[in-house]
Protein backbone atom coordinates (compact mmCIF):
# COMPACT_ATOMS: atom_id res chain seq x y z
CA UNK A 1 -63.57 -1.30 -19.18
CA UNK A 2 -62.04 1.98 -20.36
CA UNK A 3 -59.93 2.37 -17.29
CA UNK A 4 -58.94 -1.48 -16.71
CA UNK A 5 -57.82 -0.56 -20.58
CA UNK A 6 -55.71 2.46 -19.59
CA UNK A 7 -54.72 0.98 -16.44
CA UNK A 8 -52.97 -1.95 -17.88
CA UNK A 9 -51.06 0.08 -20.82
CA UNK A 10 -49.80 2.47 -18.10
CA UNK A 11 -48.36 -0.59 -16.33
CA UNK A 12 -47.40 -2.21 -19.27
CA UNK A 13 -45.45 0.52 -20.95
CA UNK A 14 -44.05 1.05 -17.12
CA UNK A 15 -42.83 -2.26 -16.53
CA UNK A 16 -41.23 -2.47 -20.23
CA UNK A 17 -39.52 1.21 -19.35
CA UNK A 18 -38.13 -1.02 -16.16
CA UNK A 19 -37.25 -4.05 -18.17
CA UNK A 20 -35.22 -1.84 -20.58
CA UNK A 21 -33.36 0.15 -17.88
CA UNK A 22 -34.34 3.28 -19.98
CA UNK A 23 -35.69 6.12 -18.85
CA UNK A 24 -39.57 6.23 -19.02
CA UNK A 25 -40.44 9.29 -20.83
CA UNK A 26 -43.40 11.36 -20.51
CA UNK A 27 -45.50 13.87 -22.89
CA UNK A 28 -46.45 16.29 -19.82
CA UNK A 29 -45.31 19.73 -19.86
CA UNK A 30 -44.12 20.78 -16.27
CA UNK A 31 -45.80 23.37 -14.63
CA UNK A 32 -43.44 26.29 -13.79
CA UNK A 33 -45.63 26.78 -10.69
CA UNK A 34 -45.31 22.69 -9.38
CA UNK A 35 -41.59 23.44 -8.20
CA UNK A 36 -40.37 24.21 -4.66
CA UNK A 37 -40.59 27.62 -3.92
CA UNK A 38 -36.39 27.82 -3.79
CA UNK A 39 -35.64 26.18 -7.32
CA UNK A 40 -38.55 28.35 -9.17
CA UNK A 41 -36.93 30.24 -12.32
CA UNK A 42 -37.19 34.44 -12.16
CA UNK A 43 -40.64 35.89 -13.47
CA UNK A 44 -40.01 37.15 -16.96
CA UNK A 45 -38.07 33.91 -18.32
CA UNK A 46 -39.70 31.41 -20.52
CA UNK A 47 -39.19 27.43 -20.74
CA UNK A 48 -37.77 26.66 -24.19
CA UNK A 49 -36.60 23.18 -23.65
CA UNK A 50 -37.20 19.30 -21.20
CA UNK A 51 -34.88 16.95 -21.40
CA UNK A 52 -34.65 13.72 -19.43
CA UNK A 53 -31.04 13.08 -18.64
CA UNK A 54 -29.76 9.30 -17.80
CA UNK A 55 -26.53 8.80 -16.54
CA UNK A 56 -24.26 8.31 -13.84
CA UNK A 57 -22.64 10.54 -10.93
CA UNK A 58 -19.15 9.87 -9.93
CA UNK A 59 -18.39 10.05 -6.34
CA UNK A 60 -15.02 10.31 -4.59
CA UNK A 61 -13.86 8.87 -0.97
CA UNK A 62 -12.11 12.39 0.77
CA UNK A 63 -11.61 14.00 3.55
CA UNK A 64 -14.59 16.36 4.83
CA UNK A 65 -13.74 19.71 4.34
CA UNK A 66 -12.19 21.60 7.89
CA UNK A 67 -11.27 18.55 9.16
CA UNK A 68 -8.53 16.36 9.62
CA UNK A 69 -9.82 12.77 10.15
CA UNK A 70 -13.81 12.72 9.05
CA UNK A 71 -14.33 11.13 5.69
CA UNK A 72 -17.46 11.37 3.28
CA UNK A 73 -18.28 10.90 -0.42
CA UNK A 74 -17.52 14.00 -2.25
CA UNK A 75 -19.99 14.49 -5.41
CA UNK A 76 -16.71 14.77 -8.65
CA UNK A 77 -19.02 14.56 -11.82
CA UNK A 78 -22.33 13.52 -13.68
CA UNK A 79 -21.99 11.87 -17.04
CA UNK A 80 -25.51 11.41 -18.79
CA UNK A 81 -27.30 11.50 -22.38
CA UNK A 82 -29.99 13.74 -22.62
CA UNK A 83 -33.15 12.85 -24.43
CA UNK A 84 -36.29 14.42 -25.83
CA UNK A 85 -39.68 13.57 -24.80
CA UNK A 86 -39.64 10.86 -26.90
CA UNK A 87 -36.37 9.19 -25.92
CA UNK A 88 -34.65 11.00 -29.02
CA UNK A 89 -31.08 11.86 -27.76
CA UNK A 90 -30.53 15.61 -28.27
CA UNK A 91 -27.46 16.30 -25.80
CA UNK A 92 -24.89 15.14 -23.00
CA UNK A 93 -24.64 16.40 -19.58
CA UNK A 94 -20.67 15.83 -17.89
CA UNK A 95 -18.42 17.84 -15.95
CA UNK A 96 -17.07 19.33 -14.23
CA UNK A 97 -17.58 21.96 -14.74
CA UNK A 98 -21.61 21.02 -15.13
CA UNK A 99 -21.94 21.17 -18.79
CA UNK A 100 -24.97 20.96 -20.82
CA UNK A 101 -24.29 20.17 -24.94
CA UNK A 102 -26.49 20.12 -27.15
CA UNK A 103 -25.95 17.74 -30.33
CA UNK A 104 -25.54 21.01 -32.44
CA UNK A 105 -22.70 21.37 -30.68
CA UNK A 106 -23.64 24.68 -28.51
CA UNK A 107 -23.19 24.48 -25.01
CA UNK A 108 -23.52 25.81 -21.32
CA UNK A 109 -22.00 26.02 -18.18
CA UNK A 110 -23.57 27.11 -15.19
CA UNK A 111 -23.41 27.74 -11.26
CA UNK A 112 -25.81 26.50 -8.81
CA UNK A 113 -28.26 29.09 -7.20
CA UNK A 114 -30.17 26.81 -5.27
CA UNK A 115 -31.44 22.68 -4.05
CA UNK A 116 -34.80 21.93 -2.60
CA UNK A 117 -35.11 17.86 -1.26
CA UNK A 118 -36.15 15.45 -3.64
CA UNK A 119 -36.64 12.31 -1.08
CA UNK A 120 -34.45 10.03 -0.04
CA UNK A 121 -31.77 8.46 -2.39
CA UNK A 122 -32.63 10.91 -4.89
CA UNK A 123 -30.12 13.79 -5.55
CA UNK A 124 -32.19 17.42 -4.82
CA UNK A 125 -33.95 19.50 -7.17
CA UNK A 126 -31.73 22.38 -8.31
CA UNK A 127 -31.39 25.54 -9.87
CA UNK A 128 -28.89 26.71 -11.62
CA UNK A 129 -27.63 30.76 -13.83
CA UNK A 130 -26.22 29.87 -17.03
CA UNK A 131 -23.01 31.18 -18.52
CA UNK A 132 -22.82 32.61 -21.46
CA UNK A 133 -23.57 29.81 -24.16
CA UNK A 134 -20.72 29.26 -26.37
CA UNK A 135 -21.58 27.91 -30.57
CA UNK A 136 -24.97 28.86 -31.36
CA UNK A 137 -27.54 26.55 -31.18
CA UNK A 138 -30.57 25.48 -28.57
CA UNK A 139 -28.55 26.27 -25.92
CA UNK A 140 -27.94 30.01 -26.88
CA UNK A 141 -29.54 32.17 -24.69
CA UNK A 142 -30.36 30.01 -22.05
CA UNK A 143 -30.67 32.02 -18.69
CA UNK A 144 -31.32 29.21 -16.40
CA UNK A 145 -31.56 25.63 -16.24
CA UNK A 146 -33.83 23.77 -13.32
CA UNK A 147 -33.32 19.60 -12.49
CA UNK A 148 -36.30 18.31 -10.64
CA UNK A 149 -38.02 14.56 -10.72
CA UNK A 150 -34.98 13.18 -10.32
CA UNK A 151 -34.36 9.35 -9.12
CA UNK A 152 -31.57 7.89 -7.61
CA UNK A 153 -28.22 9.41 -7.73
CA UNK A 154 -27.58 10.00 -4.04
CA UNK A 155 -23.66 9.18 -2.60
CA UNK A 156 -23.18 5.63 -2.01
CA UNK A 157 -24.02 4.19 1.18
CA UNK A 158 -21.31 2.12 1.69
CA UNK A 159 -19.03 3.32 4.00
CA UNK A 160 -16.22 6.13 3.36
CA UNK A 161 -12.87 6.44 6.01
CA UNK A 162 -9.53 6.30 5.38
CA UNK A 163 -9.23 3.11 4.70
CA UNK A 164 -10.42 3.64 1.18
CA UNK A 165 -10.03 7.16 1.02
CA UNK A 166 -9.50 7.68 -2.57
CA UNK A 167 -11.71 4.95 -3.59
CA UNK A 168 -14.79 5.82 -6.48
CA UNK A 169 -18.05 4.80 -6.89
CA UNK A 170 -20.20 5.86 -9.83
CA UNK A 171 -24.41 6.37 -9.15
CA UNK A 172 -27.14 5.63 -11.48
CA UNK A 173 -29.70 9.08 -11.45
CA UNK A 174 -32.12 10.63 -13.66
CA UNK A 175 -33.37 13.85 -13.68
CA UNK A 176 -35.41 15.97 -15.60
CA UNK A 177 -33.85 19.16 -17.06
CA UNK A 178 -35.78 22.34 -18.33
CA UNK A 179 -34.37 25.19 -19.98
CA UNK A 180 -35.09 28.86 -19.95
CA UNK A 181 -34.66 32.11 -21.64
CA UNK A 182 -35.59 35.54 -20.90
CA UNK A 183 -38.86 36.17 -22.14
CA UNK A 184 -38.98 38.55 -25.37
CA UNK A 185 -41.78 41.40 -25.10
């Protein structure tokens, strides 16, 4: 009875997270360990922050790169609220460059070190070195910043040539984002 209990308020509070078209937050720490070998953060750094980030990803019609006639969606920029836990917001996420802001107004840029897959239609796990944070704040200090369980977000599927080169489509994703900092001895 216990479990047909459980069972139905996990489905419940799933199919009202659907409903909403917010994101469906969790309590779960991540496990630094449960990543893909590629995206795991340096030993001696320690997760200070999760976020779930909601949002959009703006792609662009263009010409593939070395050639002079092969068109494909090129990935311009994410723009996406980032929440607590609970759903609080704490932050935006928008570039480019990729910025992450935190509501106390300190934020951090950063460049990609590397993707593992994340199935299809979903944009890839990633890591990611921070900059230098500028302001102080939550984001000071932050060494590295990993994306995984993301959903959706992949480049459109409708077709890209030069008929509508130039043309923009915008992607519905979710991701979360954890934060770290080098570990203090």
């Amino acid at each position: 009875m216990k479990r047909l209990l459980l069972l139905t308020v996990l489905g419940s509070a799933a199919l009202a997270a659907c409903s909403t078209n917010k994101p469906m937050m969790t309590s779960a720490t991540v496990q630094p360990n449960a990543v893909a070998e590629p995206i795991r953060v340096p030993a001696g750094h320690s997760m200070v922050m999760q976020t779930v980030g909601a949002g959009q990803l703006l792609y662009e019609c263009k010409l593939k790169a070395n050639t002079t006639d092969v068109h494909e969606w090129t990935f311009v920029g994410p723009t996406a609220t980032l929440m607590d836990r609970s759903g609080k917001t704490v932050g935006k996420y928008y570039g480019p460059p990729a910025t992450w802001e935190s509501l106390d107004g300190s934020k951090v840029t950063a460049t990609q070190v590397a993707v593992s897959p994340a199935g299809a239609g979903n944009i890839p796990h990633q890591l990611v070195k921070a900059n230098p944070a500028q302001g102080s704040g939550s984001m000071s200090g932050v060494t590295y910043i990993q994306r995984v369980a993301t959903k959706g977000g992949a480049a459109p599927s409708t077709p890209c040539s030069g008929a509508n080169a130039g043309a923009k489509q915008t992607v519905e994703y979710q991701a979360d984002y954890l934060f770290w900092k080098a570990a203090t001895s």
